[in-house]
PDB file of N, CA and C in Angstrom:
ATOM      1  N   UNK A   1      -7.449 -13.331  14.807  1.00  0.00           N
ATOM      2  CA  UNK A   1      -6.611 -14.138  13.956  1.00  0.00           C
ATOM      3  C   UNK A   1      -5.639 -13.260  13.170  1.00  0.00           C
ATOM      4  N   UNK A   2      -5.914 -12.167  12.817  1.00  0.00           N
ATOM      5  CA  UNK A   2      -5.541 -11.145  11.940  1.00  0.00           C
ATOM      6  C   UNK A   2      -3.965 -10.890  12.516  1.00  0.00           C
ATOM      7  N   UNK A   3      -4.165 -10.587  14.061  1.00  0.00           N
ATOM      8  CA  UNK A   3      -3.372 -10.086  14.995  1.00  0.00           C
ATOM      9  C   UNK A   3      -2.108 -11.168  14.772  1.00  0.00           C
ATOM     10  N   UNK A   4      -2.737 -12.429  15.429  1.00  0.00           N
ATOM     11  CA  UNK A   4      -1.675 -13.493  15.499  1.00  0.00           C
ATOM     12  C   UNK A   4      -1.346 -13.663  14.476  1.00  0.00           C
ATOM     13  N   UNK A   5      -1.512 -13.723  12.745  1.00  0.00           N
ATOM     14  CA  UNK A   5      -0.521 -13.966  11.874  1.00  0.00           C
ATOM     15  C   UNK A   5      -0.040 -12.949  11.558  1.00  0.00           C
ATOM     16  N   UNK A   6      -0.410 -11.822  11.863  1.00  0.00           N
ATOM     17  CA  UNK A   6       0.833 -10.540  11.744  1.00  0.00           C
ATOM     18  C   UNK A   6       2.385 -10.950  12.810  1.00  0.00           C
ATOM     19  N   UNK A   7       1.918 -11.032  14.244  1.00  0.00           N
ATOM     20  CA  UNK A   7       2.679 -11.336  14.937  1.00  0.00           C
ATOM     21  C   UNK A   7       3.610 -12.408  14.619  1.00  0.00           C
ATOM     22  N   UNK A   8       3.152 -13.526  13.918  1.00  0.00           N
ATOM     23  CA  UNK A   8       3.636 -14.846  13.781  1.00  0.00           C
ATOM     24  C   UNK A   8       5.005 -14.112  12.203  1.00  0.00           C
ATOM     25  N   UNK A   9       4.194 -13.588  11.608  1.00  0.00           N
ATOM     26  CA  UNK A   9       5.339 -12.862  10.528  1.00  0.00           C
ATOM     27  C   UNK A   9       6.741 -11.943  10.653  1.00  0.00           C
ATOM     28  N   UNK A  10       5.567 -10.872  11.991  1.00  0.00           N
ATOM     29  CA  UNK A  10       6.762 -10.058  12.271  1.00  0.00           C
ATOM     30  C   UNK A  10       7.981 -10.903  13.257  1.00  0.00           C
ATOM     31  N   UNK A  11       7.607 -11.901  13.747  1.00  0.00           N
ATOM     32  CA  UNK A  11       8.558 -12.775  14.619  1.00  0.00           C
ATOM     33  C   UNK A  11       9.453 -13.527  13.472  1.00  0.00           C
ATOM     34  N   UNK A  12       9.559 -13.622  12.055  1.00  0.00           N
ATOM     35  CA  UNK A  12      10.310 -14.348  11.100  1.00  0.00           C
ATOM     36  C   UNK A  12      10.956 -13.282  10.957  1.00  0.00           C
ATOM     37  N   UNK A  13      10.367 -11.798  10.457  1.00  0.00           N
ATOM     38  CA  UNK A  13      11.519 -11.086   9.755  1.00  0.00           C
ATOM     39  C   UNK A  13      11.960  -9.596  10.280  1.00  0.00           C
ATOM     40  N   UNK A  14      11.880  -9.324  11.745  1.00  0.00           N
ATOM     41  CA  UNK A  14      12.498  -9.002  12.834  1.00  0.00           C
ATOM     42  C   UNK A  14      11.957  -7.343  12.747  1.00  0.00           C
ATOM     43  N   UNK A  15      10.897  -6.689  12.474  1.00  0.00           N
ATOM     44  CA  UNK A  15      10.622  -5.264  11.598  1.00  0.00           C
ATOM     45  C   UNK A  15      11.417  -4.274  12.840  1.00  0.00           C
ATOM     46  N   UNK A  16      11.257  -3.016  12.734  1.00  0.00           N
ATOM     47  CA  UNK A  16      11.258  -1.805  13.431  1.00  0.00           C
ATOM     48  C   UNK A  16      10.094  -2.242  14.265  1.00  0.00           C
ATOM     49  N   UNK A  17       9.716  -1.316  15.332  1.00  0.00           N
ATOM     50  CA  UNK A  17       8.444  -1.312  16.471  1.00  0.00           C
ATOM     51  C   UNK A  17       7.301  -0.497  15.514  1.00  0.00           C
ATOM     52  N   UNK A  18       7.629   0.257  14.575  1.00  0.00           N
ATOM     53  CA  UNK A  18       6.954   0.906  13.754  1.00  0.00           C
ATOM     54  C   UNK A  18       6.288   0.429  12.683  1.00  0.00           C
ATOM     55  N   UNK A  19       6.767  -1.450  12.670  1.00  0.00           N
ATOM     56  CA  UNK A  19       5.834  -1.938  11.536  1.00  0.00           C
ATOM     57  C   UNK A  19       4.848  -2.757  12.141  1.00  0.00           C
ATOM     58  N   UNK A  20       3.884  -2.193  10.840  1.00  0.00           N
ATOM     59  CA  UNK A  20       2.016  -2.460  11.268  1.00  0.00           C
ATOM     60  C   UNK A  20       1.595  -3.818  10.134  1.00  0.00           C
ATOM     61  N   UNK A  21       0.824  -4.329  10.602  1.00  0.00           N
ATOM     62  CA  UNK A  21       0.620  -5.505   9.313  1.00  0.00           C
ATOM     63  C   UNK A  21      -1.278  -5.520   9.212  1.00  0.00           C
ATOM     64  N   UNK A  22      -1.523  -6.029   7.910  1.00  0.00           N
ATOM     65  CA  UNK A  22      -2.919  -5.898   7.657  1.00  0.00           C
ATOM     66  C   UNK A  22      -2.792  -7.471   6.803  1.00  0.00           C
ATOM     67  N   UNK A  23      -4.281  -7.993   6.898  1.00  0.00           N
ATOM     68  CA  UNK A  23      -4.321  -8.628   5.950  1.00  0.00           C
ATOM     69  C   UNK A  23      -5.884  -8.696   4.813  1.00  0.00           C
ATOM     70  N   UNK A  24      -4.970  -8.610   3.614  1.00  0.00           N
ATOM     71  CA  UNK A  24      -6.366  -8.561   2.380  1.00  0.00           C
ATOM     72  C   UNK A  24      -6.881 -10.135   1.979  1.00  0.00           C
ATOM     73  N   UNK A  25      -7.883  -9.461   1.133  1.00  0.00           N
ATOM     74  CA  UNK A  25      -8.789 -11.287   0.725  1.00  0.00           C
ATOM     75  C   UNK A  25      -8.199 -11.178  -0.539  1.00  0.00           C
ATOM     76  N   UNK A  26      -7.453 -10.416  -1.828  1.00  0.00           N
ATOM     77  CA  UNK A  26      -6.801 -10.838  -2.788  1.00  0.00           C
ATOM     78  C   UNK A  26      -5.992  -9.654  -3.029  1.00  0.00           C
ATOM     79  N   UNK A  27      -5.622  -9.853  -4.346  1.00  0.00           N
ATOM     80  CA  UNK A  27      -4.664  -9.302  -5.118  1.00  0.00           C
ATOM     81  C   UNK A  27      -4.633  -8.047  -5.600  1.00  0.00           C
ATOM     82  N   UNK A  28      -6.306  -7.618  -6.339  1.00  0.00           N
ATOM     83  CA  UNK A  28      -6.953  -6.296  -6.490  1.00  0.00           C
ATOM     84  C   UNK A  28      -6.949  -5.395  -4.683  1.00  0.00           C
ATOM     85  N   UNK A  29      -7.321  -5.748  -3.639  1.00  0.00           N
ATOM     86  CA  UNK A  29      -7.666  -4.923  -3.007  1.00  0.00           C
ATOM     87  C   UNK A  29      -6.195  -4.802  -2.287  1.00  0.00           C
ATOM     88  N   UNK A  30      -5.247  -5.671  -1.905  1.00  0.00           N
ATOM     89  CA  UNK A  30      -3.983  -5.333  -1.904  1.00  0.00           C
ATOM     90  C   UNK A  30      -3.063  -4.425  -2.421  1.00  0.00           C
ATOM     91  N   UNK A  31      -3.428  -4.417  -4.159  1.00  0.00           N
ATOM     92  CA  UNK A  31      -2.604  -2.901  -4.532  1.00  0.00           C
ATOM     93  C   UNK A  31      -3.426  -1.992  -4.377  1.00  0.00           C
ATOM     94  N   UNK A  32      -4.536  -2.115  -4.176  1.00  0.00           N
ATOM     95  CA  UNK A  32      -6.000  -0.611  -3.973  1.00  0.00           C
ATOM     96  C   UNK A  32      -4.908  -0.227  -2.662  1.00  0.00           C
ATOM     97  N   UNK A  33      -4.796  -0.869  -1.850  1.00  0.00           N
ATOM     98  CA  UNK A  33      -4.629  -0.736  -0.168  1.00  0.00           C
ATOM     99  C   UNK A  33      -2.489  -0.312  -0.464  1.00  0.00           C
ATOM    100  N   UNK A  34      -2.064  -0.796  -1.294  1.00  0.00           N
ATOM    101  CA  UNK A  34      -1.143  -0.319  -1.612  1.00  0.00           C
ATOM    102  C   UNK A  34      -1.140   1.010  -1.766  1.00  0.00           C
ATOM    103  N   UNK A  35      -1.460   1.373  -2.991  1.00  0.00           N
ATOM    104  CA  UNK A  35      -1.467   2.818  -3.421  1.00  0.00           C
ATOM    105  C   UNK A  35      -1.957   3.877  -2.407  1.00  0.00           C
ATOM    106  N   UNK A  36      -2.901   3.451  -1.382  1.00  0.00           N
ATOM    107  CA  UNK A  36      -3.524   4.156  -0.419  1.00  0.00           C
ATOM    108  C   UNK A  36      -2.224   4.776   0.943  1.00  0.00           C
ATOM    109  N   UNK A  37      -1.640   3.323   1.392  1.00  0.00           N
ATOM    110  CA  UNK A  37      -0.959   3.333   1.654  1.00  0.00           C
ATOM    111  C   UNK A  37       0.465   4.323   1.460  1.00  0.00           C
ATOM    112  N   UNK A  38       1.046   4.154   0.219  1.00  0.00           N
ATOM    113  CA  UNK A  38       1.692   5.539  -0.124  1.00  0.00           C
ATOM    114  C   UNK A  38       1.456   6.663  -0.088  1.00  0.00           C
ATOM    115  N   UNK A  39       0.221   6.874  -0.296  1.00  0.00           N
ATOM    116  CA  UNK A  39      -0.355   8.197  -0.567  1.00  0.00           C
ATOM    117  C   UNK A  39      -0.340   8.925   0.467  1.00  0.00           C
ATOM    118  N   UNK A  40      -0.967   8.455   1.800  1.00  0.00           N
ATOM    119  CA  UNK A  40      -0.710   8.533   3.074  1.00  0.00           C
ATOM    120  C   UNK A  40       0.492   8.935   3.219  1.00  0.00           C
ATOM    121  N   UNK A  41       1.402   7.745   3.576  1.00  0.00           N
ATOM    122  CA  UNK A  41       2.933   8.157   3.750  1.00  0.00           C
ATOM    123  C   UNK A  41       3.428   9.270   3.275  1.00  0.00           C
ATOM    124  N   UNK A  42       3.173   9.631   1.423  1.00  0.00           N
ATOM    125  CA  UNK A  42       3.940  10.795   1.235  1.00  0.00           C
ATOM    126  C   UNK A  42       3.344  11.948   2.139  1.00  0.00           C
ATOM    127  N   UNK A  43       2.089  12.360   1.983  1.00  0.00           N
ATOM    128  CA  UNK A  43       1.363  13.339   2.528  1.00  0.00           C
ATOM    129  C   UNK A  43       1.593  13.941   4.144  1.00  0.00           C
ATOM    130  N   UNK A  44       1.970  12.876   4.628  1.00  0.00           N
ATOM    131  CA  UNK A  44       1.754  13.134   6.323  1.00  0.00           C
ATOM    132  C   UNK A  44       3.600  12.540   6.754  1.00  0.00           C
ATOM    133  N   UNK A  45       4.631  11.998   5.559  1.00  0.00           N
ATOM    134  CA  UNK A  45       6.045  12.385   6.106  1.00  0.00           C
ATOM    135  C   UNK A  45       6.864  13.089   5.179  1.00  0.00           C
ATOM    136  N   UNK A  46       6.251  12.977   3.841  1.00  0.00           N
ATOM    137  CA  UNK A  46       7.182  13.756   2.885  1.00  0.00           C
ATOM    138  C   UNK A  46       6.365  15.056   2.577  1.00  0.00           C
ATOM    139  N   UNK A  47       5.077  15.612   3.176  1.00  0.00           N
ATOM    140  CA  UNK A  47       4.649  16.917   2.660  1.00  0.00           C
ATOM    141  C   UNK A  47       4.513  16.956   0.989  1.00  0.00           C
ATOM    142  N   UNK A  48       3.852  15.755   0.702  1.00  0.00           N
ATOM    143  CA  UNK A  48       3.534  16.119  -1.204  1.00  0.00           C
ATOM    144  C   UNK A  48       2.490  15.583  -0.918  1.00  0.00           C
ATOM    145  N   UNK A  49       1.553  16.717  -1.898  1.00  0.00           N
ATOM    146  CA  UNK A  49       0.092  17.246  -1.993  1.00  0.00           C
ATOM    147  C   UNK A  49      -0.324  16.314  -3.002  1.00  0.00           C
ATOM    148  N   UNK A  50       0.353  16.548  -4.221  1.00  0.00           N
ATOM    149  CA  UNK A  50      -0.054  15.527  -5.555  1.00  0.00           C
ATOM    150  C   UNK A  50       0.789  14.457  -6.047  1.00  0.00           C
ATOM    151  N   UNK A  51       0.695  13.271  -5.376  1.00  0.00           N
ATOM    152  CA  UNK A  51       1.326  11.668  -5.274  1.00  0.00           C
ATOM    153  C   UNK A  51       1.202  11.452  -6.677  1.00  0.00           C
ATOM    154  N   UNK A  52       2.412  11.267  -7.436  1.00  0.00           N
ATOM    155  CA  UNK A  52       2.162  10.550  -8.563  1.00  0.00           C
ATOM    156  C   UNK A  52       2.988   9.092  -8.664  1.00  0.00           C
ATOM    157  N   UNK A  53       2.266   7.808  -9.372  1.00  0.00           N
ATOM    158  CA  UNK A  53       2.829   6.678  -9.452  1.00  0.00           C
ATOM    159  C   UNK A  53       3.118   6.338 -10.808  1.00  0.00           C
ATOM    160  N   UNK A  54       4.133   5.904 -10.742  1.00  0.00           N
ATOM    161  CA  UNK A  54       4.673   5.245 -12.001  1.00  0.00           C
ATOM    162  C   UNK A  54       4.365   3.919 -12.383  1.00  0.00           C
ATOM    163  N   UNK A  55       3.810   3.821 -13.281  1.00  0.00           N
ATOM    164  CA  UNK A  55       3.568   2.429 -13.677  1.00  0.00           C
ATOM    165  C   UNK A  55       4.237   1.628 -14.829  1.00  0.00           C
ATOM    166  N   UNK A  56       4.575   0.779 -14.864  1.00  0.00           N
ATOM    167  CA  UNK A  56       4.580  -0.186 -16.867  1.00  0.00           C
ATOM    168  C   UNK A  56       3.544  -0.366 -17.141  1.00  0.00           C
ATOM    169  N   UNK A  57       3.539  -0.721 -18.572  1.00  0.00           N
ATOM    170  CA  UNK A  57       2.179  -1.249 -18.678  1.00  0.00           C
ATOM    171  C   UNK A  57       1.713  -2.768 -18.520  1.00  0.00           C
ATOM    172  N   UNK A  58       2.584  -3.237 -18.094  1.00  0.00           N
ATOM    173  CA  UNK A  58       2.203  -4.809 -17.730  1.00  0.00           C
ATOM    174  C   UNK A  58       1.691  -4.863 -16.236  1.00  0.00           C
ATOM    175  N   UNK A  59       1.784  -3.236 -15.756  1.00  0.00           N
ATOM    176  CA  UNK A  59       1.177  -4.042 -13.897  1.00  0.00           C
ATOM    177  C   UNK A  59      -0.593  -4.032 -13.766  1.00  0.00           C
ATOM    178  N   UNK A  60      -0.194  -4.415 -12.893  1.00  0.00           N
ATOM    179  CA  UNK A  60      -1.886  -5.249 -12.770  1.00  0.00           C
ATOM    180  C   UNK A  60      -3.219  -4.019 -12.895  1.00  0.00           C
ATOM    181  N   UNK A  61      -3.818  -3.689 -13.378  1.00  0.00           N
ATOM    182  CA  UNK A  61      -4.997  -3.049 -13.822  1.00  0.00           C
ATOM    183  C   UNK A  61      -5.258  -2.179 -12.264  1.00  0.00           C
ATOM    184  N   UNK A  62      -5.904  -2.743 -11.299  1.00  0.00           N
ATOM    185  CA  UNK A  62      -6.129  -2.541 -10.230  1.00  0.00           C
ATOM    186  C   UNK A  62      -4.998  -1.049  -9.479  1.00  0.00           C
ATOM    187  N   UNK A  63      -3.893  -1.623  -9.861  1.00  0.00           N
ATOM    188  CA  UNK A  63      -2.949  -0.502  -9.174  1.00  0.00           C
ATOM    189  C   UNK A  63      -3.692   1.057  -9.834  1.00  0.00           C
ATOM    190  N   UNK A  64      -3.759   0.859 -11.073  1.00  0.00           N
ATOM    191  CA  UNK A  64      -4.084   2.084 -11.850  1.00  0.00           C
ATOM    192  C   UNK A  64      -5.970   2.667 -11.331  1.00  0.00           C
ATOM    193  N   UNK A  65      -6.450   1.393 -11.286  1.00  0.00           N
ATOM    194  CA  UNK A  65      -8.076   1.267 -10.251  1.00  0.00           C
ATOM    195  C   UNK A  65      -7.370   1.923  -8.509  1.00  0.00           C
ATOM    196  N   UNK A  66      -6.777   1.247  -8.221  1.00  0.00           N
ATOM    197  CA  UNK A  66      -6.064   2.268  -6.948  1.00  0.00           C
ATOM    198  C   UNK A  66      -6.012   4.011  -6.902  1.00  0.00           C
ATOM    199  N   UNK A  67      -4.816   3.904  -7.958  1.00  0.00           N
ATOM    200  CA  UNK A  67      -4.457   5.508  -8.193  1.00  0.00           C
ATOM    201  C   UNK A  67      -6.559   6.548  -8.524  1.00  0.00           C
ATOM    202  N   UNK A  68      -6.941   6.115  -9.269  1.00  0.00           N
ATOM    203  CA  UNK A  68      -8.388   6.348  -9.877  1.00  0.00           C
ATOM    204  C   UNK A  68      -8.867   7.219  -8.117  1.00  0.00           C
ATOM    205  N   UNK A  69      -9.475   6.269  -7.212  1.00  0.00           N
ATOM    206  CA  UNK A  69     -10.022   5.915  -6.342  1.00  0.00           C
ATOM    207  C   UNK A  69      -9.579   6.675  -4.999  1.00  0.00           C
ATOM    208  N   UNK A  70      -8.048   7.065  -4.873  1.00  0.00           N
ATOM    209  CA  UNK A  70      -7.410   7.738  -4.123  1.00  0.00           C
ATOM    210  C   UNK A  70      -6.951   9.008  -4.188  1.00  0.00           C
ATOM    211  N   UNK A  71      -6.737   9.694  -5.486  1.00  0.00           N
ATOM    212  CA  UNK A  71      -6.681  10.527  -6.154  1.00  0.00           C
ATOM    213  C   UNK A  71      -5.056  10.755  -6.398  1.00  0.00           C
ATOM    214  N   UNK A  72      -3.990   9.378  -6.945  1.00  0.00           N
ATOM    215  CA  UNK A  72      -2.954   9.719  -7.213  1.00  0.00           C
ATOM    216  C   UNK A  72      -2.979   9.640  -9.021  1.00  0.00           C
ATOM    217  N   UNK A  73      -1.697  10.388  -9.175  1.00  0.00           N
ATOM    218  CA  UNK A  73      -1.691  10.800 -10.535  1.00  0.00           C
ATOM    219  C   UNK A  73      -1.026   9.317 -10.754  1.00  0.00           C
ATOM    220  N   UNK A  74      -1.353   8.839 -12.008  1.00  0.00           N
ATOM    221  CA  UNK A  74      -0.874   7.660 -12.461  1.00  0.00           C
ATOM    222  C   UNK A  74       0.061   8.163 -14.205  1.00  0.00           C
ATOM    223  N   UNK A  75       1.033   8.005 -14.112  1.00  0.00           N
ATOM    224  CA  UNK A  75       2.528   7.960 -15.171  1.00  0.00           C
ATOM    225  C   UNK A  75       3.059   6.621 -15.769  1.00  0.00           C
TER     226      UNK A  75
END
């Protein structure tokens, strides 16, 4: 099922061959899987060792539970 509503999405908004789709059960494990996500990316295309994220203080708790958990610096 996972497969087909990725597919069914990427057929609305036309990606590169290079986009991958996942799907979460809420909101907390979405930015966990966010921040992870970057962290990755910088490491393995931009060559940075220590990921730091910027936050406000109005974003959602969890992002900063992300950074914690992954080991990015949170700003």
């Amino acid at each position: 099922m996972e497969l087909e509503v990725g597919s069914m999405t990427k057929n609305l908004f036309h990606p590169t061959e290079e986009c991958k789709s996942i799907i979460t059960t809420g909101g907390t494990e979405s930015n966990e899987l966010m921040v992870l996500t970057y962290r990755n990316w910088a490491y393995t295309t931009k060559g940075i060792t220590k990921p730091e994220l910027i936050m406000s203080l109005s974003a959602h708790p969890s992002i900063a539970k992300g950074c914690h958990y992954f080991g990015v610096k949170l700003v």
